[in-house]
PDB file of N, CA and C in Angstrom:
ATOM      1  N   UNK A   1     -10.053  14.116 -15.193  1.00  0.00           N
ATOM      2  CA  UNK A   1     -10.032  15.533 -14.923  1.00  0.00           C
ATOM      3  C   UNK A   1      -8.851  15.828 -14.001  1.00  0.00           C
ATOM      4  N   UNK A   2      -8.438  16.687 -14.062  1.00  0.00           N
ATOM      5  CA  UNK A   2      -7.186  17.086 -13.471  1.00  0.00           C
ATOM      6  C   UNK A   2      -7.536  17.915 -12.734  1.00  0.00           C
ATOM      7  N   UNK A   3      -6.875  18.192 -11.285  1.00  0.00           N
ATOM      8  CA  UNK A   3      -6.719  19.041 -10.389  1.00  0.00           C
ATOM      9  C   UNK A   3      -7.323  20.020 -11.096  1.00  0.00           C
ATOM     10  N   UNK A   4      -8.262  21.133 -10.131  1.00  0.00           N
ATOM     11  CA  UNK A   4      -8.173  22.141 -10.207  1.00  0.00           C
ATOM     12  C   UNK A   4      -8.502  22.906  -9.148  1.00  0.00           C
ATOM     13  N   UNK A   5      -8.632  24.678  -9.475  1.00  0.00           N
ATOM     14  CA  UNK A   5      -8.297  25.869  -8.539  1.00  0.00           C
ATOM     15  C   UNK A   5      -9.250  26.638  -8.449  1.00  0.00           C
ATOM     16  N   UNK A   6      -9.981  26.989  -7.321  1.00  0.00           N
ATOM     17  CA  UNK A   6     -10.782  28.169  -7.651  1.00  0.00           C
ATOM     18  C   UNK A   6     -10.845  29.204  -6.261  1.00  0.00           C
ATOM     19  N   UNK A   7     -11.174  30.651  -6.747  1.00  0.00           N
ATOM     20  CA  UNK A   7     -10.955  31.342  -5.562  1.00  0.00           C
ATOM     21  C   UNK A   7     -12.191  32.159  -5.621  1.00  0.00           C
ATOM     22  N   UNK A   8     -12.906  32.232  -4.287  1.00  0.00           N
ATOM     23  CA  UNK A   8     -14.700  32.681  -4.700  1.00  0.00           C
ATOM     24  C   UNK A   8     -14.802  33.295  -3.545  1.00  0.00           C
ATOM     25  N   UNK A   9     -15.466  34.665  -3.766  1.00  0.00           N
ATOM     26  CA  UNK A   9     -15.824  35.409  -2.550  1.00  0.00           C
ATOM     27  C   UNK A   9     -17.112  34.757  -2.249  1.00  0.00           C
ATOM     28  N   UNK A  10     -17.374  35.137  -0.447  1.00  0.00           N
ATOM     29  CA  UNK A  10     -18.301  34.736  -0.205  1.00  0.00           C
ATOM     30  C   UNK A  10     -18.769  35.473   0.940  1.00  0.00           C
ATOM     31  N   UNK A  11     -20.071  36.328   0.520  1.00  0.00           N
ATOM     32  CA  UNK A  11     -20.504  37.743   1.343  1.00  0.00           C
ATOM     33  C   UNK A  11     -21.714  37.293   1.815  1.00  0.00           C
ATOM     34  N   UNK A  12     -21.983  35.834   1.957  1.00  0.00           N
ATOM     35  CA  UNK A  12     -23.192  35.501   2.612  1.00  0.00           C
ATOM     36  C   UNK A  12     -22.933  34.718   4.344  1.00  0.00           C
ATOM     37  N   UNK A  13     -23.647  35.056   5.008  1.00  0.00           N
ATOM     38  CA  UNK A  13     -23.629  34.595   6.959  1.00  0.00           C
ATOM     39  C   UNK A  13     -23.109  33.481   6.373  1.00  0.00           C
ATOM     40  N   UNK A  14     -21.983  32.723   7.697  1.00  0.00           N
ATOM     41  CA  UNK A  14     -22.089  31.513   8.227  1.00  0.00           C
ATOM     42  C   UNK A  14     -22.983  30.736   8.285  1.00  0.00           C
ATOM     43  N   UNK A  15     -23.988  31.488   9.211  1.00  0.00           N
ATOM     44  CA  UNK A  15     -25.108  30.826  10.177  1.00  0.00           C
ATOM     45  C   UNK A  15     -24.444  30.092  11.484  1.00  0.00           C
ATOM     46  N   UNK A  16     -23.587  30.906  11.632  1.00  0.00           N
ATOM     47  CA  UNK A  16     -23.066  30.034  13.401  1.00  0.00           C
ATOM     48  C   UNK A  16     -22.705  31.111  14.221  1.00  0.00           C
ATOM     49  N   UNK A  17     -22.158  30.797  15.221  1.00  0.00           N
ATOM     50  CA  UNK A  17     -21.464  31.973  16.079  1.00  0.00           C
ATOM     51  C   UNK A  17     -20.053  32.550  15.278  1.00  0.00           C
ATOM     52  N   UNK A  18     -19.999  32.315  14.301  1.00  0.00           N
ATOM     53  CA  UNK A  18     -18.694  33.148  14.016  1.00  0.00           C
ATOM     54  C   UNK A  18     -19.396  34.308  12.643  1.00  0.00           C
ATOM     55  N   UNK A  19     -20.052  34.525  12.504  1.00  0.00           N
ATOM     56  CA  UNK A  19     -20.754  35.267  11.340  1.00  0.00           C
ATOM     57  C   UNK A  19     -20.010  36.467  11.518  1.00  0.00           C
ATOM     58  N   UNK A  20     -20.013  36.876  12.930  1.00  0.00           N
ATOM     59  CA  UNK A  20     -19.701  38.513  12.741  1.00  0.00           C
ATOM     60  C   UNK A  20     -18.168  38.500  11.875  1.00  0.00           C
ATOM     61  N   UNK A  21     -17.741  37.308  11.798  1.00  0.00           N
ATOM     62  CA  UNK A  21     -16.187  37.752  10.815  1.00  0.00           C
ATOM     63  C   UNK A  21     -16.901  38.308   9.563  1.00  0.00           C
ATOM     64  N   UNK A  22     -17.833  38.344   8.789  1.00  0.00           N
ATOM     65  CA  UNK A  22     -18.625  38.870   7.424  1.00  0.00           C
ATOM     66  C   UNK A  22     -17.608  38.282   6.204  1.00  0.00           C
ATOM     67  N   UNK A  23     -18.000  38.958   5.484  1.00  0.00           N
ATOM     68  CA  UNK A  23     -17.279  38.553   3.948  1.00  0.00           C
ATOM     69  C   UNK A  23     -16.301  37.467   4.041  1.00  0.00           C
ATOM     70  N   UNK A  24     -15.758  36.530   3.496  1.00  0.00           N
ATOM     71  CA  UNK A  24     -14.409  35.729   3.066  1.00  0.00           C
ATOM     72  C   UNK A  24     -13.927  35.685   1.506  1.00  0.00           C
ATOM     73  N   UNK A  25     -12.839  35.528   1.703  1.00  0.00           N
ATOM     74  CA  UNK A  25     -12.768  34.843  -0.131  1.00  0.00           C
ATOM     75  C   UNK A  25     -12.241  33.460   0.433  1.00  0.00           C
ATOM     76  N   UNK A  26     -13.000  32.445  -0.443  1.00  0.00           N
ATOM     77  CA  UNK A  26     -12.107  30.717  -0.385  1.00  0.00           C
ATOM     78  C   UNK A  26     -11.884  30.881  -1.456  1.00  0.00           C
ATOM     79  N   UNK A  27     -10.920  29.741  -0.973  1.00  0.00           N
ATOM     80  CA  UNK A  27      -9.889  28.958  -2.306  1.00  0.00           C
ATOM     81  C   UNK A  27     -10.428  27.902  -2.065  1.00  0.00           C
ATOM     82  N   UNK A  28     -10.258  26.871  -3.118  1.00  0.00           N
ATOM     83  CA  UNK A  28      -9.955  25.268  -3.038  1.00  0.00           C
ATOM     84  C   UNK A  28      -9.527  25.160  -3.995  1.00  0.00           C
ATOM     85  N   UNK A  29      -8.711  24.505  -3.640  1.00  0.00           N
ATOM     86  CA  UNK A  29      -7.969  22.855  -4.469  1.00  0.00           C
ATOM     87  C   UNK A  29      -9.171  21.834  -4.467  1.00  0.00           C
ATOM     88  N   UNK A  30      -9.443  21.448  -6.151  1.00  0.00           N
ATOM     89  CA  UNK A  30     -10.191  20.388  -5.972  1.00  0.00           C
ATOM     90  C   UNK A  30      -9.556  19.122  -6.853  1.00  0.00           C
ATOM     91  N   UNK A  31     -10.488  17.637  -6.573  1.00  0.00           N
ATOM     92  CA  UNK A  31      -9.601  16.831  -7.135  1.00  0.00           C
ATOM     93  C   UNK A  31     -10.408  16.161  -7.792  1.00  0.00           C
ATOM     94  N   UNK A  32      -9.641  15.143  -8.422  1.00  0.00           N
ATOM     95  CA  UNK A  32     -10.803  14.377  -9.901  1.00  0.00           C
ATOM     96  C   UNK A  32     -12.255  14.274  -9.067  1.00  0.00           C
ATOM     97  N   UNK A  33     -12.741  13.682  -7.963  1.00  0.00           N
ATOM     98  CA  UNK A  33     -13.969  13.777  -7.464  1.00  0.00           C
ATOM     99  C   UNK A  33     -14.452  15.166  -7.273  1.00  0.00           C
ATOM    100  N   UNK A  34     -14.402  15.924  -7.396  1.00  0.00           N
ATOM    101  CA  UNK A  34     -14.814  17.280  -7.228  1.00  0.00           C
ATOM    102  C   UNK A  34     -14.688  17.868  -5.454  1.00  0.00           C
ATOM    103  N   UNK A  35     -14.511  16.840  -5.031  1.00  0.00           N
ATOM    104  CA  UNK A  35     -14.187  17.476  -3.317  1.00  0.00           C
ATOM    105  C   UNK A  35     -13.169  18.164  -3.133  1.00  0.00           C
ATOM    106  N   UNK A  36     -12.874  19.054  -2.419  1.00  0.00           N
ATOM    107  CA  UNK A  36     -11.709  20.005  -2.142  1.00  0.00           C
ATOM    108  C   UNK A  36     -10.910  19.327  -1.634  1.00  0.00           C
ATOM    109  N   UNK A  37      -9.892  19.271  -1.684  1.00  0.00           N
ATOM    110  CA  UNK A  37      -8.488  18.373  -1.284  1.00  0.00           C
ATOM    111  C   UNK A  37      -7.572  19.608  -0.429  1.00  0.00           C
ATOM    112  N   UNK A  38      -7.864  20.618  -0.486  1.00  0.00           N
ATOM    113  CA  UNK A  38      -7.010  21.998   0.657  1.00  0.00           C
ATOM    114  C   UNK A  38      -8.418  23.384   0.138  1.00  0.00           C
ATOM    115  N   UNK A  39      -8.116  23.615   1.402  1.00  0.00           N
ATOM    116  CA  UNK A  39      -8.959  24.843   1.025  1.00  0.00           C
ATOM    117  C   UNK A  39      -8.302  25.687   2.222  1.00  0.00           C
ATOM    118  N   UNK A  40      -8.839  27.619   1.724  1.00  0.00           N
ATOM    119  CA  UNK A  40      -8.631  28.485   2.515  1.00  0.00           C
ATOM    120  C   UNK A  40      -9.316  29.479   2.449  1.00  0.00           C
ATOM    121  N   UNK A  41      -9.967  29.908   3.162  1.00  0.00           N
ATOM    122  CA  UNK A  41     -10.953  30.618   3.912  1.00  0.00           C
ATOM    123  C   UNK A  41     -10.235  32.002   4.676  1.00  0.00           C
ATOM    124  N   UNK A  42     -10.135  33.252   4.157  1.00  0.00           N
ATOM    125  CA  UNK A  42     -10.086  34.559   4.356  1.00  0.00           C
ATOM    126  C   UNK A  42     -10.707  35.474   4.436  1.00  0.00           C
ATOM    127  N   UNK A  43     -11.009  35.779   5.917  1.00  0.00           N
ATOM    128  CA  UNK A  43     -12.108  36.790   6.317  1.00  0.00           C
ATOM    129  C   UNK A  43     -11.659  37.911   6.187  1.00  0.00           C
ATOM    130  N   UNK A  44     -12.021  38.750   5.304  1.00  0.00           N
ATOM    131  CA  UNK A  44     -12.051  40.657   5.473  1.00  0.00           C
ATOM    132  C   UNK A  44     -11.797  40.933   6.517  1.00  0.00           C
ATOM    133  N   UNK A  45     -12.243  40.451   8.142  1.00  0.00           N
ATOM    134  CA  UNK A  45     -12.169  41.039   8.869  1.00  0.00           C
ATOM    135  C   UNK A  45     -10.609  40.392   9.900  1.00  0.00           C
ATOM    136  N   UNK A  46     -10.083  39.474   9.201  1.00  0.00           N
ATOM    137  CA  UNK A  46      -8.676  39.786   9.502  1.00  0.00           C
ATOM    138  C   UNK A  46      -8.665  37.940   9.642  1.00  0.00           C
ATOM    139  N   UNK A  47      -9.682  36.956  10.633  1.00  0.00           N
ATOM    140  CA  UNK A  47      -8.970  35.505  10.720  1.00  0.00           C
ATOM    141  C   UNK A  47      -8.594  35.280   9.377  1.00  0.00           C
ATOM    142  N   UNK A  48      -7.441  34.225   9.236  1.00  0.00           N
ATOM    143  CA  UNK A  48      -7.825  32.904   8.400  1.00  0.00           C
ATOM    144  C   UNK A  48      -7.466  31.477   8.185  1.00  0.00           C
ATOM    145  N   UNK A  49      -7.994  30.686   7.802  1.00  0.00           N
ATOM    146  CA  UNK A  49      -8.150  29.483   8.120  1.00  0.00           C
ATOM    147  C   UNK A  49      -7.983  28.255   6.733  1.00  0.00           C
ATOM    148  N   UNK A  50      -7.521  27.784   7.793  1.00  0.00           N
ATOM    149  CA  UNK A  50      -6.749  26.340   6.293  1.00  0.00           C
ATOM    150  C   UNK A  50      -7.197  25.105   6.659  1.00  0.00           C
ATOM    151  N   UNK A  51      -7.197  24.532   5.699  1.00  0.00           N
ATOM    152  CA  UNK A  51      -7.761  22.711   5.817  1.00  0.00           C
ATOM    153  C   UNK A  51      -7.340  22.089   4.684  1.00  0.00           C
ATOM    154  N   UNK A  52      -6.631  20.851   5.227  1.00  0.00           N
ATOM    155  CA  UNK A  52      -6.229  19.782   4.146  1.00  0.00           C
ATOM    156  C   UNK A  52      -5.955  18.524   5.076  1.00  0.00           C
ATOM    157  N   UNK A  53      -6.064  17.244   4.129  1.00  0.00           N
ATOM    158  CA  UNK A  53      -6.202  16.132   4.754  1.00  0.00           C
ATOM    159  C   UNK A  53      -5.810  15.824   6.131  1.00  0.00           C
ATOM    160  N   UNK A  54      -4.348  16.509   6.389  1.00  0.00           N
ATOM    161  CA  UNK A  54      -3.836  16.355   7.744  1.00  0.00           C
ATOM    162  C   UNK A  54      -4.617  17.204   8.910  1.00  0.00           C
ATOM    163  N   UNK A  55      -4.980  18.115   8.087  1.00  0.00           N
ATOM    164  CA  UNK A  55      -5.742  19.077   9.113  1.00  0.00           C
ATOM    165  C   UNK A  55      -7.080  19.813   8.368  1.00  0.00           C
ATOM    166  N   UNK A  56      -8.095  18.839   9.115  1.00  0.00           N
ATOM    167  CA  UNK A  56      -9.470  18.831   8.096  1.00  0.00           C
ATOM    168  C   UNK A  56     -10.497  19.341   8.988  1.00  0.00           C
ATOM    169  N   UNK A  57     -10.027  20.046  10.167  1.00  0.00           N
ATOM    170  CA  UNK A  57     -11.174  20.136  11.178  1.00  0.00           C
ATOM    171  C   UNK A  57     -10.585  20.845  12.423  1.00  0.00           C
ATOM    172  N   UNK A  58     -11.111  22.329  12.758  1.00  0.00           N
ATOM    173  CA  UNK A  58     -10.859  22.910  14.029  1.00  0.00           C
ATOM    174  C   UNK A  58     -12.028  23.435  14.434  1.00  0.00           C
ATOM    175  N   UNK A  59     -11.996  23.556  15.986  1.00  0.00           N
ATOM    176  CA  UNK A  59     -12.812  24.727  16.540  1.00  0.00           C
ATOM    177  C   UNK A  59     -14.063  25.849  15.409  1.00  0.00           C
ATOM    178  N   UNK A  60     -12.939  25.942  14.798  1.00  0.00           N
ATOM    179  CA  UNK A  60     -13.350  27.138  13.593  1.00  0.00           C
ATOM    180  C   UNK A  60     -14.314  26.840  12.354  1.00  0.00           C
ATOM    181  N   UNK A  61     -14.327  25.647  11.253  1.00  0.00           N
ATOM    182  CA  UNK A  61     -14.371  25.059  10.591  1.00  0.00           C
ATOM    183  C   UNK A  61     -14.116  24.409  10.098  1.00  0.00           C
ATOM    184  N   UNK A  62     -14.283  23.672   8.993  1.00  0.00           N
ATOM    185  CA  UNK A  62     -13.802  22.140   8.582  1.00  0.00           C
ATOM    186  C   UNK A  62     -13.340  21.965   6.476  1.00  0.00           C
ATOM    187  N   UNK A  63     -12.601  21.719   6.160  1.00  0.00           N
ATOM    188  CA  UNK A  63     -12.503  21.437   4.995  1.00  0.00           C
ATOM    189  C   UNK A  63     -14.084  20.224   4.687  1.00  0.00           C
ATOM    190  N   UNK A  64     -14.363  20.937   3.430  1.00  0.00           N
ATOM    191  CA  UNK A  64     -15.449  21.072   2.621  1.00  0.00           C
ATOM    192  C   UNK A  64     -15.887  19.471   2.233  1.00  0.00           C
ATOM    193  N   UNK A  65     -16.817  18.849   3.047  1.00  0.00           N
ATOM    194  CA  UNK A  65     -17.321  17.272   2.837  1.00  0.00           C
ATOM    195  C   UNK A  65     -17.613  16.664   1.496  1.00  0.00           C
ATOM    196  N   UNK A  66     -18.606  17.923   0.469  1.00  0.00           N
ATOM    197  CA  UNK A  66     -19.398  17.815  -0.416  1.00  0.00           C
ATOM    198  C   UNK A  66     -18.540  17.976  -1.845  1.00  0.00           C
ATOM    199  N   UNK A  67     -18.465  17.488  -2.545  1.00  0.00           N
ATOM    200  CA  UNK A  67     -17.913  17.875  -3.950  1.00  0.00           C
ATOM    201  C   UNK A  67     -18.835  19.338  -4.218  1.00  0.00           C
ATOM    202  N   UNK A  68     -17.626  20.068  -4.648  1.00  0.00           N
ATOM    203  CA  UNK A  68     -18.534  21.881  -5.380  1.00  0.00           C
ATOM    204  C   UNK A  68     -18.895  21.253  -6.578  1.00  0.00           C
ATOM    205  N   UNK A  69     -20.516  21.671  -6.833  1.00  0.00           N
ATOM    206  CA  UNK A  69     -21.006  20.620  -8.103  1.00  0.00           C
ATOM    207  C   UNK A  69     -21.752  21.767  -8.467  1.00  0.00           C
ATOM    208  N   UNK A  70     -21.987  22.284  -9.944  1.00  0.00           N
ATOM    209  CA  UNK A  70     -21.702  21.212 -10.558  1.00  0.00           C
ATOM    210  C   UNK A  70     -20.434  22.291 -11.168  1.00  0.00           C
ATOM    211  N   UNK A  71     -19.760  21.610 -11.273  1.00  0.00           N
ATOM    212  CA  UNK A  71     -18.113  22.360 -11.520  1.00  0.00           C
ATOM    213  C   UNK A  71     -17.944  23.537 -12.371  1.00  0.00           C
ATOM    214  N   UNK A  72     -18.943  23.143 -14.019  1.00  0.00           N
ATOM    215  CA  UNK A  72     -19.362  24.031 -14.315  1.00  0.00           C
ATOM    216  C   UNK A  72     -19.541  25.362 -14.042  1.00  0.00           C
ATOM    217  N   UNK A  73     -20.073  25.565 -13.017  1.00  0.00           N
ATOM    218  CA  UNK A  73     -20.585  26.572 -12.789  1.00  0.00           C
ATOM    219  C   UNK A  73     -19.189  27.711 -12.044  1.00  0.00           C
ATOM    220  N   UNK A  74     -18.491  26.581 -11.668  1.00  0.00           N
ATOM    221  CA  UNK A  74     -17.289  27.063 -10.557  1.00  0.00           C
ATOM    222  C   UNK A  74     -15.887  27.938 -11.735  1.00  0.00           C
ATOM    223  N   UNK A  75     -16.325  27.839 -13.140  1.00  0.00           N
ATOM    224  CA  UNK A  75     -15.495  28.470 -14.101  1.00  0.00           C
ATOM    225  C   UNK A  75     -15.447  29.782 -13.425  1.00  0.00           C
ATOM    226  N   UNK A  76     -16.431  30.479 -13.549  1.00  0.00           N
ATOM    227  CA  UNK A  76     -15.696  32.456 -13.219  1.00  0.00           C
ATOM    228  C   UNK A  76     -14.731  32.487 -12.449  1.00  0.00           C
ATOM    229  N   UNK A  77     -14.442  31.215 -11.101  1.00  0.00           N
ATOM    230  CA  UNK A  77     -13.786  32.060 -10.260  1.00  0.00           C
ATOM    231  C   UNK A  77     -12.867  30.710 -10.639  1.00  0.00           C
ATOM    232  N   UNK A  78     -12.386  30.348 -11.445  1.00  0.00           N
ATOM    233  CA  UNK A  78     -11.546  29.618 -12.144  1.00  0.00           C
ATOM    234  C   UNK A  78      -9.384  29.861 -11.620  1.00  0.00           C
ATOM    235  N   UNK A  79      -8.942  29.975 -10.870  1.00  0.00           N
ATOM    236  CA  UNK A  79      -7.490  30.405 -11.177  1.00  0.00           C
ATOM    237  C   UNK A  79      -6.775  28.850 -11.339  1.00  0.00           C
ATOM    238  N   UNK A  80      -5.099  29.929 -11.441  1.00  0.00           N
ATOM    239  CA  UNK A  80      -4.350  28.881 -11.708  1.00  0.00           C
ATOM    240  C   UNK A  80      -3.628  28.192 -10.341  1.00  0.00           C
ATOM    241  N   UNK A  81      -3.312  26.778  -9.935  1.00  0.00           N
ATOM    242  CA  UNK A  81      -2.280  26.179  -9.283  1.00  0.00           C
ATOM    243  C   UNK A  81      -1.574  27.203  -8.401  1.00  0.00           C
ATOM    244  N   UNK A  82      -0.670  28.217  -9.328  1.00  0.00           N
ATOM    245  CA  UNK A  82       0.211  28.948  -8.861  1.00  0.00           C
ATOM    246  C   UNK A  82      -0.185  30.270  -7.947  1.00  0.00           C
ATOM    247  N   UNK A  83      -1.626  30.196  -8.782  1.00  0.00           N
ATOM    248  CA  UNK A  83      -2.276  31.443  -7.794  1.00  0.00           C
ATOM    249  C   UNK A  83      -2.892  30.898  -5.823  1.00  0.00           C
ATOM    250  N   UNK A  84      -3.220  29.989  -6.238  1.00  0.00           N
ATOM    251  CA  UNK A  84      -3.794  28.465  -4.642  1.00  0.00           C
ATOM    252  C   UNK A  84      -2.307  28.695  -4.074  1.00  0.00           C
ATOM    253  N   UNK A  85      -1.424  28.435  -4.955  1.00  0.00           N
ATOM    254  CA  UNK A  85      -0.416  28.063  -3.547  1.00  0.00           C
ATOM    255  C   UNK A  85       0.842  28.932  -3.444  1.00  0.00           C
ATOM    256  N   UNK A  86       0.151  30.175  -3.827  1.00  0.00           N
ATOM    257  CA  UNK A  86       0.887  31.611  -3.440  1.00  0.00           C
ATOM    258  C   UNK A  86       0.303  31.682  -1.320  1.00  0.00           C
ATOM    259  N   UNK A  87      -1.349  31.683  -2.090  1.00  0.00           N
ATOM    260  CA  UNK A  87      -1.867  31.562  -1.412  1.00  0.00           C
ATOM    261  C   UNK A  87      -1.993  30.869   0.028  1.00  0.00           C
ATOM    262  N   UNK A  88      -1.861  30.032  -0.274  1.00  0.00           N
ATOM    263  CA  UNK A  88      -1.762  28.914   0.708  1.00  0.00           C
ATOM    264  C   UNK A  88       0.282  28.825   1.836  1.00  0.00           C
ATOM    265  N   UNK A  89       0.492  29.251   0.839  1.00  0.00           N
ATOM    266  CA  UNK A  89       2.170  29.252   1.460  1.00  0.00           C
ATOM    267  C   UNK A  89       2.417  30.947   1.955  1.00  0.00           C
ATOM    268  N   UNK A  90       1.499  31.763   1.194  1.00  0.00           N
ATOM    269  CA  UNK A  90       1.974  33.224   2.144  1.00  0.00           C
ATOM    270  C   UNK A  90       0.836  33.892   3.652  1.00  0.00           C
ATOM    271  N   UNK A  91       0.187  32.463   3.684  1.00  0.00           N
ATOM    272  CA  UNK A  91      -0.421  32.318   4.942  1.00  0.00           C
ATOM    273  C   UNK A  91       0.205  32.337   6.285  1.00  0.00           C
ATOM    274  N   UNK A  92      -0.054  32.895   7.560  1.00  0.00           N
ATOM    275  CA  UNK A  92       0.447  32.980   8.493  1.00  0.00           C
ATOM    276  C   UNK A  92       0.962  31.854   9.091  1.00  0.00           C
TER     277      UNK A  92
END
């Protein structure tokens, strides 16, 4: 399986002290194991936040432990490569 991309809103709590940011959309990059290999995390309410191997863990949150399973399911919010690392490179 080859790399792939997906970008998924997500309008449900944290559950930590940072909730009041509300809504995000993530991205991930995922890889033949299904674990995210970069991800990015964009809050509506203005933070946002990146993780990849070199930098897998802040204060804030952490790039994603668990393979997104079952992948299947991860089709709707399906994009391409080019759309992740628009993304990822027109980050602050």
């Amino acid at each position: 399986m080859a790399t792939q991309y997906y970008r998924r809103p997500w309008n449900e709590s944290r559950g930590d002290q940072y909730s009041s940011r509300g809504p995000a959309t993530n991205y991930f990059e995922v890889g033949n194991d299904g674990r995210p290999t970069r991800q990015i995390e964009i809050y509506d309410s203005g933070p946002t936040l990146r993780y990849d191997p070199e930098h897998e863990e802040d204060e804030f949150g952490l790039l994603a432990q668990e393979p997104l399973a079952p992948l299947d399911e991860w089709q709707p919010w399906a994009i391409t490569e080019a759309e992740f690392e628009q993304a990822w490179h027109d980050l602050p």
